[in-house]
Protein backbone atom coordinates (compact mmCIF):
# COMPACT_ATOMS: atom_id res chain seq x y z
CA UNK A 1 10.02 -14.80 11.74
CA UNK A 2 12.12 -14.21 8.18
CA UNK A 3 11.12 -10.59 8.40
CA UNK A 4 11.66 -10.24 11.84
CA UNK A 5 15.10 -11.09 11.31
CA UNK A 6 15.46 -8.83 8.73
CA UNK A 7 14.06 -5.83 10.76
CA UNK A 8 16.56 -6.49 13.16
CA UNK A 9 19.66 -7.22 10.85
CA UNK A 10 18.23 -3.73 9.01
CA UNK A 11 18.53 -2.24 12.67
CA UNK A 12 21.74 -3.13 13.51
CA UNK A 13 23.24 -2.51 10.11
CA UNK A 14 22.27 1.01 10.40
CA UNK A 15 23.00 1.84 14.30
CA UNK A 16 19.29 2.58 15.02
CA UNK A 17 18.74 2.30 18.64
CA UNK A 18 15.36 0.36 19.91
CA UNK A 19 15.02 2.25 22.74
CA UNK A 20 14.21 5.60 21.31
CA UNK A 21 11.26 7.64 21.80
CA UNK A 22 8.77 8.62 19.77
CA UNK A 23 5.95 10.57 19.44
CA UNK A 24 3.40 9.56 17.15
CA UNK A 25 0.07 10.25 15.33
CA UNK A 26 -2.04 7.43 14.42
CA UNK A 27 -4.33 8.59 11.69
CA UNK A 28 -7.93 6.60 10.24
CA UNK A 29 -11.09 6.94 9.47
CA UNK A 30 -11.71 3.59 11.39
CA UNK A 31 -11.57 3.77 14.87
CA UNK A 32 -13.91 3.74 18.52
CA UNK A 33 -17.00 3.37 18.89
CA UNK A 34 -16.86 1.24 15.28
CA UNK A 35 -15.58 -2.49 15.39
CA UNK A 36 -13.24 -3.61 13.33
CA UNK A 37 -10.04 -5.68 12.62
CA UNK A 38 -8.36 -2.26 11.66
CA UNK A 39 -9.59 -0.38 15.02
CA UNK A 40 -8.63 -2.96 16.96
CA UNK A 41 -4.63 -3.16 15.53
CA UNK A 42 -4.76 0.65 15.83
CA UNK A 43 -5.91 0.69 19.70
CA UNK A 44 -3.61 -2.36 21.03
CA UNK A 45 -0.88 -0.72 19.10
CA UNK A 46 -1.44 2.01 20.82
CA UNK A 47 -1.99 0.71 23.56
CA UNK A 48 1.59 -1.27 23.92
CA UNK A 49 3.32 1.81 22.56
CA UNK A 50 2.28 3.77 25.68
CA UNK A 51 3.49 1.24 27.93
CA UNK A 52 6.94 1.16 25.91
CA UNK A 53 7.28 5.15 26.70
CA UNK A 54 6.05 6.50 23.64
CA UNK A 55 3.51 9.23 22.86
CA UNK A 56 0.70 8.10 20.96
CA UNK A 57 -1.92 10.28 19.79
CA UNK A 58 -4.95 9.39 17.78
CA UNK A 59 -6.62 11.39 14.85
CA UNK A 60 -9.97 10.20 13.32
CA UNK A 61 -13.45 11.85 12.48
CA UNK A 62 -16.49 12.44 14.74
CA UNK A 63 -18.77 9.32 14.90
CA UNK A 64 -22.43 10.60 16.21
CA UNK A 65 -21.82 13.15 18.60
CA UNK A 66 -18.85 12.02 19.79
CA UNK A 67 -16.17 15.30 18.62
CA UNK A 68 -13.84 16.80 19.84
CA UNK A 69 -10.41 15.60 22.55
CA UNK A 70 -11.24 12.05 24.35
CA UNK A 71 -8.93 9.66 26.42
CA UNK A 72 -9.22 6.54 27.03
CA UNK A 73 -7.33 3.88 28.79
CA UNK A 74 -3.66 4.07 29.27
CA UNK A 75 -4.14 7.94 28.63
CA UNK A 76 -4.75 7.17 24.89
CA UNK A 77 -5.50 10.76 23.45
CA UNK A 78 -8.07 10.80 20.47
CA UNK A 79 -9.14 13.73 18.23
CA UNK A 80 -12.51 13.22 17.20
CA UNK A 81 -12.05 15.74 14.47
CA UNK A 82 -15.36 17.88 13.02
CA UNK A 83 -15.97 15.77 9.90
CA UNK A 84 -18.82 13.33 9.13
CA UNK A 85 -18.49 9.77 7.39
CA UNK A 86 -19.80 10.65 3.99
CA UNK A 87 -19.88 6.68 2.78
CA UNK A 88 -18.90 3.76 4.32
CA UNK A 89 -17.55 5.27 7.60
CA UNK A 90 -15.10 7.49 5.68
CA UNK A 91 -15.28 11.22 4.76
CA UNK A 92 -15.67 12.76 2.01
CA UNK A 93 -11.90 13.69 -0.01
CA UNK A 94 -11.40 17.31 0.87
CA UNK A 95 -7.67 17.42 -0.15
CA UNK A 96 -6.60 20.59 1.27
CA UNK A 97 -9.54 20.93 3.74
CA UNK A 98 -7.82 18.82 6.63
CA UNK A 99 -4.64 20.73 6.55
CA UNK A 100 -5.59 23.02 8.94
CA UNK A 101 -6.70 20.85 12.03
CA UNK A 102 -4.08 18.81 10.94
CA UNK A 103 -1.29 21.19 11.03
CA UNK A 104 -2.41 22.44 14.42
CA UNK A 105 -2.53 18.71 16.24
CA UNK A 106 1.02 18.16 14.81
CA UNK A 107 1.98 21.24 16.39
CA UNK A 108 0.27 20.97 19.58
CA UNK A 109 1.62 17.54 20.60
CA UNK A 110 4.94 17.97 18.85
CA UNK A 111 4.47 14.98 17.01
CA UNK A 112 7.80 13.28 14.84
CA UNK A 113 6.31 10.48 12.95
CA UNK A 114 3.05 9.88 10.97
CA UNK A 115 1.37 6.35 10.90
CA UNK A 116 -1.55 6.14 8.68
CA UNK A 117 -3.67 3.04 8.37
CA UNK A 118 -5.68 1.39 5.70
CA UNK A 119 -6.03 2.12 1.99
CA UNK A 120 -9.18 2.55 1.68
CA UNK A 121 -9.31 6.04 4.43
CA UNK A 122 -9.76 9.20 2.77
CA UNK A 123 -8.62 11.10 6.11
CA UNK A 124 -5.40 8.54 6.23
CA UNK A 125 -4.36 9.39 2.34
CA UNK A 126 -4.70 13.20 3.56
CA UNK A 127 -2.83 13.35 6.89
CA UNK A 128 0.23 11.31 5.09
CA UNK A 129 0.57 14.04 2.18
CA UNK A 130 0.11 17.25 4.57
CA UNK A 131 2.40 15.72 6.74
CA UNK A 132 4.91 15.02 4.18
CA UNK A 133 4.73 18.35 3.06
CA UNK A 134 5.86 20.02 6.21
CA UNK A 135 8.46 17.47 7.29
CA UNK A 136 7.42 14.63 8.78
CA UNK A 137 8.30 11.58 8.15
CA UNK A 138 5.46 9.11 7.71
CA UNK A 139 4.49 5.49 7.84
CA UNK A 140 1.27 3.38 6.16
CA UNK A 141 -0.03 0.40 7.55
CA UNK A 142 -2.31 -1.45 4.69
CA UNK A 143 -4.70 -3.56 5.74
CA UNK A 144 -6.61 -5.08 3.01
CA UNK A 145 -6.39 -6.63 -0.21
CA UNK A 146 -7.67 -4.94 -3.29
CA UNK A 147 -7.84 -6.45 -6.77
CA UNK A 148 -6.43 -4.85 -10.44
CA UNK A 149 -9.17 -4.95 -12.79
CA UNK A 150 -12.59 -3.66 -11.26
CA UNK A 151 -13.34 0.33 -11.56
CA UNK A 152 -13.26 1.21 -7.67
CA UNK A 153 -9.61 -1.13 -7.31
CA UNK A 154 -7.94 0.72 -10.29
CA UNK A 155 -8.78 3.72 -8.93
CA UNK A 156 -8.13 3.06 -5.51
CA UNK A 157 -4.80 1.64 -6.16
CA UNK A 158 -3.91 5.17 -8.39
CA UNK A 159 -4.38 6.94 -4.96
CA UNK A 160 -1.82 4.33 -3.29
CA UNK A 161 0.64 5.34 -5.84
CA UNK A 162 0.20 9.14 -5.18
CA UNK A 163 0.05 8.10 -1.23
CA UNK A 164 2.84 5.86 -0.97
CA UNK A 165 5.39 7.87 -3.63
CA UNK A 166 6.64 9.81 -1.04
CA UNK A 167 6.58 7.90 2.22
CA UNK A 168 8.82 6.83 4.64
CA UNK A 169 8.07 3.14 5.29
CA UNK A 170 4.82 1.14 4.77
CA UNK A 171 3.66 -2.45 6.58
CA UNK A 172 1.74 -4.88 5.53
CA UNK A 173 0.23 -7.46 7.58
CA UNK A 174 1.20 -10.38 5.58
CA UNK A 175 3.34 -11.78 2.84
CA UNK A 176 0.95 -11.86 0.82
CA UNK A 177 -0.50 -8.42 1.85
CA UNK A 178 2.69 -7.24 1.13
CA UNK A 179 3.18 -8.63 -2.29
CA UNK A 180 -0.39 -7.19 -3.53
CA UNK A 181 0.82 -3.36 -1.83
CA UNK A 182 4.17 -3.47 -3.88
CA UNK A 183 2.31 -4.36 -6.98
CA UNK A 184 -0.36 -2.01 -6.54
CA UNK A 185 1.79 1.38 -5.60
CA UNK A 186 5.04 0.03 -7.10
CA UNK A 187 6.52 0.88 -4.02
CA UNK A 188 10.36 -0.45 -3.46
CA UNK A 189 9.96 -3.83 -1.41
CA UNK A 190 12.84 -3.06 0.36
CA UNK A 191 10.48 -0.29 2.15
CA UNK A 192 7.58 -2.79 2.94
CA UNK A 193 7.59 -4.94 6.33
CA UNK A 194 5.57 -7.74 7.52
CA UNK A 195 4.51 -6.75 11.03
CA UNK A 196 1.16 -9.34 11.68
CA UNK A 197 -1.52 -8.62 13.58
CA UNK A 198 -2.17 -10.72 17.24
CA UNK A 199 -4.71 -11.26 18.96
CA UNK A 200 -5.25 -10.00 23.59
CA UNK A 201 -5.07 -13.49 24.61
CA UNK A 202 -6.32 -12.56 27.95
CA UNK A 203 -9.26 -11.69 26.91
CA UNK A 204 -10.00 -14.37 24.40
CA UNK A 205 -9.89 -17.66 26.33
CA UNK A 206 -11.76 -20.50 26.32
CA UNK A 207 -14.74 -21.84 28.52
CA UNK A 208 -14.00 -23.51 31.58
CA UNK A 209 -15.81 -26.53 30.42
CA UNK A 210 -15.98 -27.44 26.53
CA UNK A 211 -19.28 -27.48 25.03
CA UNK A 212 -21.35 -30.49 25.18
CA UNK A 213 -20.29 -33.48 22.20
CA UNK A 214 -23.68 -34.16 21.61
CA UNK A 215 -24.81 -30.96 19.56
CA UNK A 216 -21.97 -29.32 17.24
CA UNK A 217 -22.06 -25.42 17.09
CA UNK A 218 -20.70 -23.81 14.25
CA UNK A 219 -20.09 -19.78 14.78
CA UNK A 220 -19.69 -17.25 12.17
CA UNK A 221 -19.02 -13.53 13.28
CA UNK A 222 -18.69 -11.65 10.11
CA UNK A 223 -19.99 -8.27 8.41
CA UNK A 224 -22.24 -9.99 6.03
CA UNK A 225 -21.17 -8.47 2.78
CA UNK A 226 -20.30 -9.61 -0.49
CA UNK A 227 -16.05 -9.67 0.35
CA UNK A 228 -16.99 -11.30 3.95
CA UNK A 229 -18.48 -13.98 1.57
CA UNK A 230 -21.97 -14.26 2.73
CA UNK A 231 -23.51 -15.50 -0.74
CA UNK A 232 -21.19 -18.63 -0.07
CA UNK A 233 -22.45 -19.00 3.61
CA UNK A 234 -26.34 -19.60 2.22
CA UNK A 235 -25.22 -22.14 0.15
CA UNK A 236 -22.86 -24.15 2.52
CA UNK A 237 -25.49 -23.87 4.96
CA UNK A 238 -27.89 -25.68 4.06
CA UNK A 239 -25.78 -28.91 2.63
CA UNK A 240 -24.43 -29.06 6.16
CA UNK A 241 -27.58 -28.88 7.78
CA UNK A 242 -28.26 -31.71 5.97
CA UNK A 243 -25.62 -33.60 5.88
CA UNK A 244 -25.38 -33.17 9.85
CA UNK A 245 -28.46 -33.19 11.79
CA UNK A 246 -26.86 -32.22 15.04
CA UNK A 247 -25.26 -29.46 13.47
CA UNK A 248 -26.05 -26.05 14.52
CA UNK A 249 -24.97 -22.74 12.98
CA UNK A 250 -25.08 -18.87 15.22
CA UNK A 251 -24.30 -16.18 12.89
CA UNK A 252 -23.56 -13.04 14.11
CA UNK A 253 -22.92 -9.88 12.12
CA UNK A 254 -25.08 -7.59 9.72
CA UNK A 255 -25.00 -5.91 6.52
CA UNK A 256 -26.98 -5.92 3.26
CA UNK A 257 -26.72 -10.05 2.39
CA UNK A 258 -28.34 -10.88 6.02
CA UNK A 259 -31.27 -10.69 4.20
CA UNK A 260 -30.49 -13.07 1.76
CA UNK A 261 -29.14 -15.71 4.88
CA UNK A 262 -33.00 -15.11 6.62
CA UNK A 263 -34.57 -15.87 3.44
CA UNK A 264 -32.28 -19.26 3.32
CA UNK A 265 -33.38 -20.11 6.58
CA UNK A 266 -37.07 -20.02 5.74
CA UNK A 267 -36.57 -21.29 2.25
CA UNK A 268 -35.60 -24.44 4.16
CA UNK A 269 -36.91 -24.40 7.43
CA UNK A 270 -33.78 -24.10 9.66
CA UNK A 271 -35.06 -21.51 11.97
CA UNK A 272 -34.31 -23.79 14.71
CA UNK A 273 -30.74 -24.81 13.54
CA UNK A 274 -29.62 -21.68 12.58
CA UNK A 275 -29.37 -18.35 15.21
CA UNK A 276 -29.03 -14.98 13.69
CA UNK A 277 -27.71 -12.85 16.51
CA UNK A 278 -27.45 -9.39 14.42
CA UNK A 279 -24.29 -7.01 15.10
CA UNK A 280 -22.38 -8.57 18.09
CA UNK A 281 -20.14 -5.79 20.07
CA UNK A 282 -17.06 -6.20 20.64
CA UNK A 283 -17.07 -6.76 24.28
CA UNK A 284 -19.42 -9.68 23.57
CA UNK A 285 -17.68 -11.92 20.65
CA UNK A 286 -16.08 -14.05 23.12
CA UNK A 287 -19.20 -15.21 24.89
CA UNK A 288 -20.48 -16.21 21.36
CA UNK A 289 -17.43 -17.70 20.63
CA UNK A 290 -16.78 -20.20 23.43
CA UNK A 291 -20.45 -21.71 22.49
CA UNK A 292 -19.11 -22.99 19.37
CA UNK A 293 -17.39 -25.72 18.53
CA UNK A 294 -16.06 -24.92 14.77
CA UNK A 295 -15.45 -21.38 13.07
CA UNK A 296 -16.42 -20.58 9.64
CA UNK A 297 -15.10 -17.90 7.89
CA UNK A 298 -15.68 -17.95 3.90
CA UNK A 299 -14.20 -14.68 3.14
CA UNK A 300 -13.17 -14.26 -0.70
CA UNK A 301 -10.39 -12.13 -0.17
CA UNK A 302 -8.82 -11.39 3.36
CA UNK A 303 -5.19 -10.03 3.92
CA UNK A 304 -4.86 -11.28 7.35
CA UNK A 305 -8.27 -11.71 9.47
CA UNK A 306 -8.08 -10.95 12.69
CA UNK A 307 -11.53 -13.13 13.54
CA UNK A 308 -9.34 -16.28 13.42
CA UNK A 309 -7.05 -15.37 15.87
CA UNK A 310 -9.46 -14.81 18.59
CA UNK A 311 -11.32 -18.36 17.46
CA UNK A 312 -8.40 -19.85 17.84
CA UNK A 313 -7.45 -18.38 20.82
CA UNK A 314 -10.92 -19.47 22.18
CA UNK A 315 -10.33 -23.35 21.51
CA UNK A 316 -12.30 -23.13 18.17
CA UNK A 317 -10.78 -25.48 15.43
CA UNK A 318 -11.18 -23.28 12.06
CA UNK A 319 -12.37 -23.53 8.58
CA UNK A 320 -11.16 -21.11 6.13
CA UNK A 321 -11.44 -20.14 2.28
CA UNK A 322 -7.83 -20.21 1.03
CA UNK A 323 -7.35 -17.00 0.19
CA UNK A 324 -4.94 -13.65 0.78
CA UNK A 325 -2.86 -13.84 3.91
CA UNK A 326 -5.10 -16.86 5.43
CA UNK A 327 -3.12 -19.96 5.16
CA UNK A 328 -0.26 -17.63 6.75
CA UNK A 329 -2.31 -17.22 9.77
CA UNK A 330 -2.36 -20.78 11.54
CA UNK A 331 -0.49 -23.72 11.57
CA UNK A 332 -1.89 -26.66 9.91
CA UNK A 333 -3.12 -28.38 12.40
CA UNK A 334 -5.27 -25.65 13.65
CA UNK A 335 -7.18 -24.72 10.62
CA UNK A 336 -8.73 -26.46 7.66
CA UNK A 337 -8.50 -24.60 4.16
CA UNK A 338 -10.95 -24.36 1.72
CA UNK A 339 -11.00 -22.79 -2.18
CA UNK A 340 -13.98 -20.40 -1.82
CA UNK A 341 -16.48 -22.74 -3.19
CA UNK A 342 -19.18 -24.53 -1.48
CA UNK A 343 -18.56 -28.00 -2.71
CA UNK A 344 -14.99 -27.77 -1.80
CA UNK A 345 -16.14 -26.10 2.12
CA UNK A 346 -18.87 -28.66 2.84
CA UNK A 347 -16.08 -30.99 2.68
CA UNK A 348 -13.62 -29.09 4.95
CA UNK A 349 -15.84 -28.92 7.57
CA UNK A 350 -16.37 -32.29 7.25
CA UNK A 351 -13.18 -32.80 7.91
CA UNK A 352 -13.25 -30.33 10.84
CA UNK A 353 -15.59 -32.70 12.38
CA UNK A 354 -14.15 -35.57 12.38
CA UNK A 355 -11.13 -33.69 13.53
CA UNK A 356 -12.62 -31.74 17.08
CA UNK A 357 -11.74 -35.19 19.20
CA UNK A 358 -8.64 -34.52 18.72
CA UNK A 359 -8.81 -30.41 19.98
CA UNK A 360 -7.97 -29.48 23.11
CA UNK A 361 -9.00 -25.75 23.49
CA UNK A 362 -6.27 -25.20 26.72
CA UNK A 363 -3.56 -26.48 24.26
CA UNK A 364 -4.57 -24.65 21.41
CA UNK A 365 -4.82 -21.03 23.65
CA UNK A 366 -1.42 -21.81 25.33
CA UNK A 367 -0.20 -22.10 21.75
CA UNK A 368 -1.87 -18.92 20.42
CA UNK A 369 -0.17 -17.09 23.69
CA UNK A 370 3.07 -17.46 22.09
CA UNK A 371 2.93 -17.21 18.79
CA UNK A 372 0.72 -13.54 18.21
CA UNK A 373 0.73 -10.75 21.25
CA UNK A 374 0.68 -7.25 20.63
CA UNK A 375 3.87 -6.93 22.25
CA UNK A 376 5.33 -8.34 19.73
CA UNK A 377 4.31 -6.35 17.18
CA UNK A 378 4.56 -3.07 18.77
CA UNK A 379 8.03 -4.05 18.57
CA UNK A 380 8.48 -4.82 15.51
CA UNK A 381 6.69 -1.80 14.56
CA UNK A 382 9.05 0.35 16.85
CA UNK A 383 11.84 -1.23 14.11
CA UNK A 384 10.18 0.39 11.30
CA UNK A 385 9.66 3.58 13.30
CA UNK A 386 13.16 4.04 13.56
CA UNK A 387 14.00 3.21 10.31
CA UNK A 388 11.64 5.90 9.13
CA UNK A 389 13.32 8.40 11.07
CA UNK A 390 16.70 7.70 9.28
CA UNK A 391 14.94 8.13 5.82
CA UNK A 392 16.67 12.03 5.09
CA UNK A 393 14.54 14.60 4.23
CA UNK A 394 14.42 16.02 0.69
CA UNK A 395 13.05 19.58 -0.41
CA UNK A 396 9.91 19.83 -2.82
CA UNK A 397 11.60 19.56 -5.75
CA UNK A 398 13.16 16.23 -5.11
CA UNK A 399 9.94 15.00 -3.97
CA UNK A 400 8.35 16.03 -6.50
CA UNK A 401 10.45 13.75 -9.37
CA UNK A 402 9.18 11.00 -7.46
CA UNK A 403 5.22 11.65 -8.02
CA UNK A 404 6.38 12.43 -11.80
CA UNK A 405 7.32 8.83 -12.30
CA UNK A 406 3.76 8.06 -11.43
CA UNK A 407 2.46 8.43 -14.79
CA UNK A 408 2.43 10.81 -18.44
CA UNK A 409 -0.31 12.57 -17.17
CA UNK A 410 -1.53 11.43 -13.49
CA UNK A 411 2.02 12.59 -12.55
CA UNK A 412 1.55 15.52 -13.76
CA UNK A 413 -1.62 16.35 -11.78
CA UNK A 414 0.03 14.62 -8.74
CA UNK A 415 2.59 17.36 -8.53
CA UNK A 416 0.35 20.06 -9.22
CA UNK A 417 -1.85 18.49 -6.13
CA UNK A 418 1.66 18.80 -3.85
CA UNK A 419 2.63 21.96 -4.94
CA UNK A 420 -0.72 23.63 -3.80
CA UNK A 421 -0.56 21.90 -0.91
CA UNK A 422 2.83 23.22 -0.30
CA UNK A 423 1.79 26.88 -1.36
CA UNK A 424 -1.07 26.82 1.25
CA UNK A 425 0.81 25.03 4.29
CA UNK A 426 3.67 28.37 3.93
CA UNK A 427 0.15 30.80 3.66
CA UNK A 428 -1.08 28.81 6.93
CA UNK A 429 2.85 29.71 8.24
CA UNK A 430 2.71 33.19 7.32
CA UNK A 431 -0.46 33.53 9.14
CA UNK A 432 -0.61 31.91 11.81
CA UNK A 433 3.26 30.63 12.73
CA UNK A 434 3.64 28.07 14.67
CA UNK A 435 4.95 29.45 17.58
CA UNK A 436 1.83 30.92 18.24
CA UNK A 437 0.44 27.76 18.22
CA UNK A 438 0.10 26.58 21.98
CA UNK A 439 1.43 23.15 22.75
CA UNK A 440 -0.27 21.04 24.90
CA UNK A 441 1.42 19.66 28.34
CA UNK A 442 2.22 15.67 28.36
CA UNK A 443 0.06 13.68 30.55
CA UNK A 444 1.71 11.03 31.88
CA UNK A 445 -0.76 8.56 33.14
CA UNK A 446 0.48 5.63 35.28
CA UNK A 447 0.39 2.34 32.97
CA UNK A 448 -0.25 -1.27 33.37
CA UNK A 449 2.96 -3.37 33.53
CA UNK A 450 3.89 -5.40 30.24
CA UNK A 451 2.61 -8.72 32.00
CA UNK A 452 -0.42 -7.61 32.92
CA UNK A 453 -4.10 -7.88 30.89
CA UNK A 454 -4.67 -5.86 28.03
CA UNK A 455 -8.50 -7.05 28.94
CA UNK A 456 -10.08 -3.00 28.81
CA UNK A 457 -8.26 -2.44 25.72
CA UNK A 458 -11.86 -3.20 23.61
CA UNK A 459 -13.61 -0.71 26.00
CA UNK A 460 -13.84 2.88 25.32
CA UNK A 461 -13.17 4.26 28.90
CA UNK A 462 -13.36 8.04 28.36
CA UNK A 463 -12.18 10.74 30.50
CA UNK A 464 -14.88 13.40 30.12
């Protein structure tokens, strides 16, 4: 709420006016067909953008043999663009190989603002520093939390500096989010908002009927990976098994430690108590969901998580690790925190237990309803937006002081990386101008009304 009221104190101080248009590029390596808390903000962002007036176009890489132009609902346009993931759904660092396509899409749909999302995208780094380079004022969404002493953080958090030296305005999806961005990229604070994720209430709701007292279900839904904390999950596990012998766990998710949770459940014979359902689309999370009763998530670093927003908004009380943006999340009463260690979350969901009398699952979703909806946030992001679009625009030589003050010698090699960038985007002008480039007609699509469902927003509904 604080930084809502300082978006819109920000607004009024400088005359920007809500209401205006924009038309913008959403840029990631993380989008449809993959799952994901950062696909999801990105499409019911989108998605509420549209209905506000605004042109939103999104730019990604192929995934299988899905390339080229797709819509999908509310006239969503995506460019599947002709790169492959090289690791870990992103591609491989081209620098100057992107500018191209890149160029020609900001040409075509006469784009005026850039939003990039997540740190850790190679094609989101790119598209901000071509686009800064011809004009366009840009905007970074980060999404995760990243650390300051292992090898891949330092040198991940290098590439935020170069990234974020030059841009208009950056989000973060919590206070705590934002804290670890600023401190990472040494970006102003005064340029970093807290816009939160939320969760499409309509479509996670509870069951009509609560599940039966007499057997409790605890649900995870997690990528089981090392950050997702899956080591933690095969030692809590057990304890509670045996602590609880009505207890029941369904875990659904995959990654490398699911082996290590199947060799847990042999080690101590909870085949029967404990359900491994494998990778659980999108479209089906709820219906795994409203079969619990509790939901675990032991993550050991998390700058928002999305999960517990639609547990919560399914009637499912919560247990958390305490860490990142968590404890931000819920109120008190609707989650219990744990430090990430397995002494310390055998007794929180103890707790839980004893607690679930007192849920109601109708209360808690009623609740949910009004505190996250991606209405919200859209607007709050439309704030920034027009903030963004006040920045002014500076020529290549005061841009480039700023990536100087990134370092003796990596700002050095930062403007060196600009300036060929700028060299080739006035070779790509000299041969082939832009007003050769054709731009593509708006297709105005008719939209759902703000009240209604945002229910197909987790469906990829393609125009072919």
């Amino acid at each position: 709420m604080e930084s809502y009221c300082n978006l819109m104190l920000g607004c009024e101080r400088f005359g920007f006016m809500a209401n205006q248009k924009h038309r913008i590029l959403m840029v990631s390596d993380f989008f449809y067909p993959n799952f994901g808390g950062v696909e999801n903000h990105i499409y019911y962002l989108s998605q509420c953008l549209l209905k506000f007036g605004h042109k939103v176009v999104v730019m990604t890489h192929a995934y299988g043999n899905r390339s080229g132009v797709r819509y999908m609902t509310g006239g969503l346009k995506v460019y599947y663009v002709p790169w492959r993931p090289f690791i870990m759904q992103n591609t491989l660092p081209t620098f100057y190989g992107t500018l191209p396509i890149i160029r020609t899409i900001l040409i075509r749909e006469k784009i005026s603002l850039v939003h990039g999302h997540q740190a850790f995208s190679t094609l989101c780094h790119e598209a901000l520093m071509h686009a800064r380079t011809m004009g366009y004022r840009v905007v970074f969404t980060d999404h995760s939390l990243y650390g300051f002493a292992d090898v891949g953080s330092i040198h991940m958090n290098k590439v935020l500096q170069f990234t974020l030296a030059d841009v208009s305005q950056a989000i973060c999806v919590s206070h705590t989010s934002k804290e670890n961005t600023v401190l990472r990229s040494g970006l102003p604070p005064q340029k970093v908002f807290v816009v939160p994720n939320a969760v499409d209430t309509a479509m996670f709701k509870p069951a009509p009927e609560r599940p039966g007292s007499n057997e409790i279900i605890i649900v995870v839904i997690s990528r089981l990976v090392y950050r997702k904390g899956a080591d933690l999950l095969v030692e809590v596990i057990p304890e509670v098994c045996r602590c609880y012998p009505n207890v029941r766990f369904i875990v659904g998710g995959d990654g490398p430690k699911r082996v290590r949770l199947e060799e847990m459940r042999e080690k101590h014979s909870l085949q029967d108590r404990v359900e491994m359902l494998g990778a659980v689309p999108h479209a089906q999370v709820r219906s795994v969901l409203i079969s619990g009763h509790i939901f675990l998530n032991s993550s050991l670093t998390e700058a928002f998580c999305i999960a517990i927003l639609e547990a919560a908004s399914c009637g499912l009380l919560t247990v958390s690790t305490r860490v990142g943006g968590v404890p931000e999340v819920l109120p008190d009463d609707m989650v219990v925190l744990a430090e990430p260690d397995p002494g310390d979350m055998v007794l929180a969901i103890r707790k839980a237990i004893s607690l679930l009398p007192k849920i109601d699952p109708q209360v808690m979703h009623e609740r949910m309803k009004k505190l996250y909806n991606w209405h919200d946030v859209a607007k709050r992001t439309e704030i920034v937006y027009d903030r963004a679009l006040e920045c002014p625009n500076q020529n290549l030589v005061e841009r480039l002081s700023r990536y100087l003050s990134c370092g003796a010698w990596a700002g050095k090699l930062f403007c060196l990386v600009m300036i060929i960038d700028y060299l080739l985007w006035r070779f790509l002008e000299l041969w082939k101008p832009a007003e050769d480039i054709e731009e593509v007609p708006d297709i105005v699509l008719p939209c759902q009304s703000d009240g209604e469902s945002l229910k197909d927003c987790s469906e990829d509904q393609c125009l072919r």
